[in-house]
PDB file of N, CA and C in Angstrom:
ATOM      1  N   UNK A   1       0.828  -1.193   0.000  1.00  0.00           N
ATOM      2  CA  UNK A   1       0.000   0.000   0.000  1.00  0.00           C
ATOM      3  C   UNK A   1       0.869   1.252   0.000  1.00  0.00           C
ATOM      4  N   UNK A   2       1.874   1.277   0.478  1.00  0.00           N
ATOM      5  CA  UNK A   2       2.698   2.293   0.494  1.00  0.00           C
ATOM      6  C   UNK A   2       3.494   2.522  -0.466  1.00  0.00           C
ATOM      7  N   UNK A   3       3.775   1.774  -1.159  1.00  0.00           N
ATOM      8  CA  UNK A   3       4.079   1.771  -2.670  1.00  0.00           C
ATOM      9  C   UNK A   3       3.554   2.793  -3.364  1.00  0.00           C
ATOM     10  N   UNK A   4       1.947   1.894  -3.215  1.00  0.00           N
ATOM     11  CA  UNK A   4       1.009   2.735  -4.455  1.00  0.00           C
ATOM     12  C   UNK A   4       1.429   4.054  -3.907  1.00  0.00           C
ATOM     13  N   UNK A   5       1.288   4.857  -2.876  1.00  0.00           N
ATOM     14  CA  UNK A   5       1.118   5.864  -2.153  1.00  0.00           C
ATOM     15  C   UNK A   5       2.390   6.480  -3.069  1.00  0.00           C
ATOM     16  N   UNK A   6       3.396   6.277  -2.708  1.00  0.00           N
ATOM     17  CA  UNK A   6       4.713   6.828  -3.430  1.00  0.00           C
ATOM     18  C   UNK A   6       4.625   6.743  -4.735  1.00  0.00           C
ATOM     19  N   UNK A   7       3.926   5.455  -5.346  1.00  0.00           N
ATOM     20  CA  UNK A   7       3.963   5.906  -7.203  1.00  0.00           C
ATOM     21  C   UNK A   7       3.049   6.864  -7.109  1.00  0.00           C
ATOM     22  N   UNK A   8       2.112   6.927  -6.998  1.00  0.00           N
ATOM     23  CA  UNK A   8       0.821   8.216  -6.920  1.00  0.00           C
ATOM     24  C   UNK A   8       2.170   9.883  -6.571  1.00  0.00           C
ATOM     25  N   UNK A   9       2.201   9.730  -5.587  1.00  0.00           N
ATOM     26  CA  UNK A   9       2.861  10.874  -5.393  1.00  0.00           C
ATOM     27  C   UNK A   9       3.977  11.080  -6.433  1.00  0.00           C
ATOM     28  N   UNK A  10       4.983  10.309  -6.971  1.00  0.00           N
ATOM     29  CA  UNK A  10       5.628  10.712  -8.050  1.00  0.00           C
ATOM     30  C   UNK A  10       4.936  10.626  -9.778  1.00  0.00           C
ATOM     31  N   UNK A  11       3.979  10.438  -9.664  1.00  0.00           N
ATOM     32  CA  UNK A  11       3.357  10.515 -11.066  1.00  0.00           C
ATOM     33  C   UNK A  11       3.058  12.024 -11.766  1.00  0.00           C
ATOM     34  N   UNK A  12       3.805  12.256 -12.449  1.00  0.00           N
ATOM     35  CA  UNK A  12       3.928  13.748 -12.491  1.00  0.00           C
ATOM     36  C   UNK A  12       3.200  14.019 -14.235  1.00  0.00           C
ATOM     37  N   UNK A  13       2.799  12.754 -14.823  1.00  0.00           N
ATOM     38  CA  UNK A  13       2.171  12.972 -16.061  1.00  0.00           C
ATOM     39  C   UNK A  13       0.444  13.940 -16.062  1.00  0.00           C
ATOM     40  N   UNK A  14      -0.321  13.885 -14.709  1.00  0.00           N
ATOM     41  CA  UNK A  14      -1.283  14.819 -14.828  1.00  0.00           C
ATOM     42  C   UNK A  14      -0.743  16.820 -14.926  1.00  0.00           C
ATOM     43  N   UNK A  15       0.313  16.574 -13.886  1.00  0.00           N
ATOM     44  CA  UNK A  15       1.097  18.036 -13.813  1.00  0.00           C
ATOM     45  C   UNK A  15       1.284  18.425 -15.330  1.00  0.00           C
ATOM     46  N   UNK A  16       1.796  17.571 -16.031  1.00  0.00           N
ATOM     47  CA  UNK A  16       2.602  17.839 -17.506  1.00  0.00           C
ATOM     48  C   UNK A  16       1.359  18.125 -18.193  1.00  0.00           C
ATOM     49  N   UNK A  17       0.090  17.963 -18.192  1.00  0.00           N
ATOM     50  CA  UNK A  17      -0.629  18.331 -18.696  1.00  0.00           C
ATOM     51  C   UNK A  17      -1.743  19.317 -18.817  1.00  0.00           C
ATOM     52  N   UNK A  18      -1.803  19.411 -17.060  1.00  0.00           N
ATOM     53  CA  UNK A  18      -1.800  20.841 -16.601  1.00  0.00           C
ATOM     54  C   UNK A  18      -1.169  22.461 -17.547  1.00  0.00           C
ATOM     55  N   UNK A  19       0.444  21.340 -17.189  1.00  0.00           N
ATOM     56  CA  UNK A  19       1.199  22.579 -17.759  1.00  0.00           C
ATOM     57  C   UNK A  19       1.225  23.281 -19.292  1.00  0.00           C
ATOM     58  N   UNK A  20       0.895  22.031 -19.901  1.00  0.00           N
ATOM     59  CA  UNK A  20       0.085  22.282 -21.182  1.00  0.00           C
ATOM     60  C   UNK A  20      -0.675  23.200 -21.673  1.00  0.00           C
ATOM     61  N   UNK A  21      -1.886  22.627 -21.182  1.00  0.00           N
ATOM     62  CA  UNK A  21      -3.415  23.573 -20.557  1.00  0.00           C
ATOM     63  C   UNK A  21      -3.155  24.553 -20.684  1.00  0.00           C
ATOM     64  N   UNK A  22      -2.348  24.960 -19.463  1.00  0.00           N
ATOM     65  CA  UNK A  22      -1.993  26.503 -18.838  1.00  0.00           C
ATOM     66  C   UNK A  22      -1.359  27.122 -20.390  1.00  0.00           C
ATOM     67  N   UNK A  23      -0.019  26.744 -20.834  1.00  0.00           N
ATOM     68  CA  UNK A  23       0.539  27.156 -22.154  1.00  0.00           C
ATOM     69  C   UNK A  23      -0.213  27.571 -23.105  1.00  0.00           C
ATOM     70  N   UNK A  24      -1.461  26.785 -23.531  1.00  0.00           N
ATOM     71  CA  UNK A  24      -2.011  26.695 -24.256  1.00  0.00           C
ATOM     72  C   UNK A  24      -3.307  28.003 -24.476  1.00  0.00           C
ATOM     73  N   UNK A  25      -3.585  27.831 -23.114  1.00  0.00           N
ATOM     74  CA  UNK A  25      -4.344  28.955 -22.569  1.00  0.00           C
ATOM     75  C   UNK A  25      -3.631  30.199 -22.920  1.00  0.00           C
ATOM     76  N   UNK A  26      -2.662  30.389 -22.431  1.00  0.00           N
ATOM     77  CA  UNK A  26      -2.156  31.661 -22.683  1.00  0.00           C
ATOM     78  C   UNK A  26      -1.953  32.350 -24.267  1.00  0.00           C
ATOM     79  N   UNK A  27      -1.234  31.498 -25.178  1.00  0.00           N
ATOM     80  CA  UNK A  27      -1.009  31.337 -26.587  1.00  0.00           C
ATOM     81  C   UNK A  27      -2.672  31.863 -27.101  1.00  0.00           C
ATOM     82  N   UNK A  28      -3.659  31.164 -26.600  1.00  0.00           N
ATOM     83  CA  UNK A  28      -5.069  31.765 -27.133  1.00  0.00           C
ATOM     84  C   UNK A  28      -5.559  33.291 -26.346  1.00  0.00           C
ATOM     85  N   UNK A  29      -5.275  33.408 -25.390  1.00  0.00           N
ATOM     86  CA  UNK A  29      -5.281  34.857 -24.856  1.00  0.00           C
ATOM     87  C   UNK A  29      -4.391  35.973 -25.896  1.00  0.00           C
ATOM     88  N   UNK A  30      -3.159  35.384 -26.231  1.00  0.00           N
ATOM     89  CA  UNK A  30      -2.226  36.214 -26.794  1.00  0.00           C
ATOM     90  C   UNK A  30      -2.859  36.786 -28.653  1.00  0.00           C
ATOM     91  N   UNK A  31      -3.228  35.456 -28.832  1.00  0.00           N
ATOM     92  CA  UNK A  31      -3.991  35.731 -30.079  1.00  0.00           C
ATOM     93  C   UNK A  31      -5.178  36.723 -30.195  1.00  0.00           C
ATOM     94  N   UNK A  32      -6.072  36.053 -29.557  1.00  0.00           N
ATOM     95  CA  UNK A  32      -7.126  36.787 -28.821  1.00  0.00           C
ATOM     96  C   UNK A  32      -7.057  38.265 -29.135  1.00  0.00           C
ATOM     97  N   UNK A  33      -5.797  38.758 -28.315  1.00  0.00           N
ATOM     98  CA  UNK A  33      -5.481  40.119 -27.987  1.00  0.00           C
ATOM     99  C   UNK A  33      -4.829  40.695 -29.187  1.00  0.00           C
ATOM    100  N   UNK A  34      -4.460  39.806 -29.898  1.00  0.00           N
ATOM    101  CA  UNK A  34      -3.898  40.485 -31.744  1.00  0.00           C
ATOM    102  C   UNK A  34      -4.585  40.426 -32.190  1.00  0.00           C
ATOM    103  N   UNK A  35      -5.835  39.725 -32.517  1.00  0.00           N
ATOM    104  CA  UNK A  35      -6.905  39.692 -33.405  1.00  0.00           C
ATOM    105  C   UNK A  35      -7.888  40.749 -33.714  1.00  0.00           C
ATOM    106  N   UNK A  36      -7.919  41.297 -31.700  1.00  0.00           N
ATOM    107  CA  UNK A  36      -8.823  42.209 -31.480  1.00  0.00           C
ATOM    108  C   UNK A  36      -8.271  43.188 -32.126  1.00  0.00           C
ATOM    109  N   UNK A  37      -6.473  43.714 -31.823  1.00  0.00           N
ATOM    110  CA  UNK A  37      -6.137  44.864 -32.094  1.00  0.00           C
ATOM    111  C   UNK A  37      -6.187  45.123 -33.446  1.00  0.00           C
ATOM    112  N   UNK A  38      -5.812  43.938 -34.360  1.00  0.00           N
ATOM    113  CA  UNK A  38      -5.997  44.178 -35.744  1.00  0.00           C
ATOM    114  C   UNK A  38      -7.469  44.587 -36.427  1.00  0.00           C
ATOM    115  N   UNK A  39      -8.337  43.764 -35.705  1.00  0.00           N
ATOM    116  CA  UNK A  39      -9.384  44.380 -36.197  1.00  0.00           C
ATOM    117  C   UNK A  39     -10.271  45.537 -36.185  1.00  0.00           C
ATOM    118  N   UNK A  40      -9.954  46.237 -34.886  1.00  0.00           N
ATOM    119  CA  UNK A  40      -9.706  47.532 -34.388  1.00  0.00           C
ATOM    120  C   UNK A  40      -9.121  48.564 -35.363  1.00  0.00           C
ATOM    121  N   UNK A  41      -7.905  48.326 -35.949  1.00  0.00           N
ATOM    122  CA  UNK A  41      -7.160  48.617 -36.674  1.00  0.00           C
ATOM    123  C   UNK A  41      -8.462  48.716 -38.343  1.00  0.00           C
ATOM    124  N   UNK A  42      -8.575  47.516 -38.940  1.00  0.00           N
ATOM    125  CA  UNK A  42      -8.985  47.575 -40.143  1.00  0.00           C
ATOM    126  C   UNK A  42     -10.143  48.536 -40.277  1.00  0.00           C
ATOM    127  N   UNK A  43     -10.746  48.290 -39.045  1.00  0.00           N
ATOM    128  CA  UNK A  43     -12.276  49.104 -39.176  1.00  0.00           C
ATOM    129  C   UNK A  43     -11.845  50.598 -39.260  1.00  0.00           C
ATOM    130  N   UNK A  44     -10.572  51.154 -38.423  1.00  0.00           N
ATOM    131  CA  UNK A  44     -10.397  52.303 -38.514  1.00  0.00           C
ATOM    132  C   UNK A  44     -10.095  52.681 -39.990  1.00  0.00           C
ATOM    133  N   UNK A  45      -9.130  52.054 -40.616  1.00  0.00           N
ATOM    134  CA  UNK A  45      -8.707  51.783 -42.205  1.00  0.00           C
ATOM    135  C   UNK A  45      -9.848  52.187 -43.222  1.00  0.00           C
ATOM    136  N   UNK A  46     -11.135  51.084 -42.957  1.00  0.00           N
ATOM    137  CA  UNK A  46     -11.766  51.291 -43.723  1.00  0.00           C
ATOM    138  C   UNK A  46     -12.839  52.388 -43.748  1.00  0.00           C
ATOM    139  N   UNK A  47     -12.819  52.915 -42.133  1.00  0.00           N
ATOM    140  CA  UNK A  47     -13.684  53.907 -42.082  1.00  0.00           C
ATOM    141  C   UNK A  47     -12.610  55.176 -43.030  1.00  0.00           C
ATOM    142  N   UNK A  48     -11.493  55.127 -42.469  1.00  0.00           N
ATOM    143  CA  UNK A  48     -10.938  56.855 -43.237  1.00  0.00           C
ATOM    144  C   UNK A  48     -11.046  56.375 -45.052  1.00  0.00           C
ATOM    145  N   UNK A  49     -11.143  54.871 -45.431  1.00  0.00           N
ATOM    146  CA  UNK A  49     -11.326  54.908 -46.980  1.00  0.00           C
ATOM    147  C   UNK A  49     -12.662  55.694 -47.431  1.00  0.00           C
ATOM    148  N   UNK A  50     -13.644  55.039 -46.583  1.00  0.00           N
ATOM    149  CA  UNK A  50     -14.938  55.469 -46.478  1.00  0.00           C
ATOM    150  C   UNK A  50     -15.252  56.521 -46.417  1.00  0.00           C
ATOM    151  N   UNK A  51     -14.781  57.458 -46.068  1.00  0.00           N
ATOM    152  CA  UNK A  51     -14.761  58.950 -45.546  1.00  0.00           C
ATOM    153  C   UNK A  51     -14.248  59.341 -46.836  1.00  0.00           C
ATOM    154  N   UNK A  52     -12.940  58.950 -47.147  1.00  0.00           N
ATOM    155  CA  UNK A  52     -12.076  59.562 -48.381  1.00  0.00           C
ATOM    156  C   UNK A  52     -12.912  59.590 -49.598  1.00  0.00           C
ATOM    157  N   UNK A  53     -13.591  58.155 -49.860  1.00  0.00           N
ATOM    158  CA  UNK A  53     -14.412  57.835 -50.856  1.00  0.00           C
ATOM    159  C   UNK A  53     -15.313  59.148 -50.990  1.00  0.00           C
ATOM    160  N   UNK A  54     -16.362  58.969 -50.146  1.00  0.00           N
ATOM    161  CA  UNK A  54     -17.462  60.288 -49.726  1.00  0.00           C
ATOM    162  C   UNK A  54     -17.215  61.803 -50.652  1.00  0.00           C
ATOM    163  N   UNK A  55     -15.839  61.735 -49.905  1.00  0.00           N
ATOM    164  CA  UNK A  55     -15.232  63.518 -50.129  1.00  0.00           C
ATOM    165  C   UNK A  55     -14.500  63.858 -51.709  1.00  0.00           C
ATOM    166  N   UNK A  56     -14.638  62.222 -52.200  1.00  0.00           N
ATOM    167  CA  UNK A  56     -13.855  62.757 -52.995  1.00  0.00           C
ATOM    168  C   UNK A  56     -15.047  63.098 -55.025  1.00  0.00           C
TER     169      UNK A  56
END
């Protein structure tokens, strides 16, 4: 029984996947946060085309 107890405690393959998770998580936050800014970006783009178009 004390065995199991010690393999359990050194089984570190749920951690590794955790750590994954977590990585993974972040990488989609990071995107996330470029996607937004770019698109932020285009709308501004296309509004001053839009405008330009108008005036011209």
């Amino acid at each position: 029984m004390l065995e199991l107890i010690f393999a359990f405690a050194g089984d570190e393959s749920g951690a590794t996947a955790i750590e994954y998770g977590l990585i993974a998580a972040l990488i989609a936050v990071g995107i996330i946060g470029a996607a937004r800014s770019l698109g932020n970006q285009l709308s501004a783009t296309f509004s001053n085309v839009a405008t330009a178009m108008q005036n011209a």
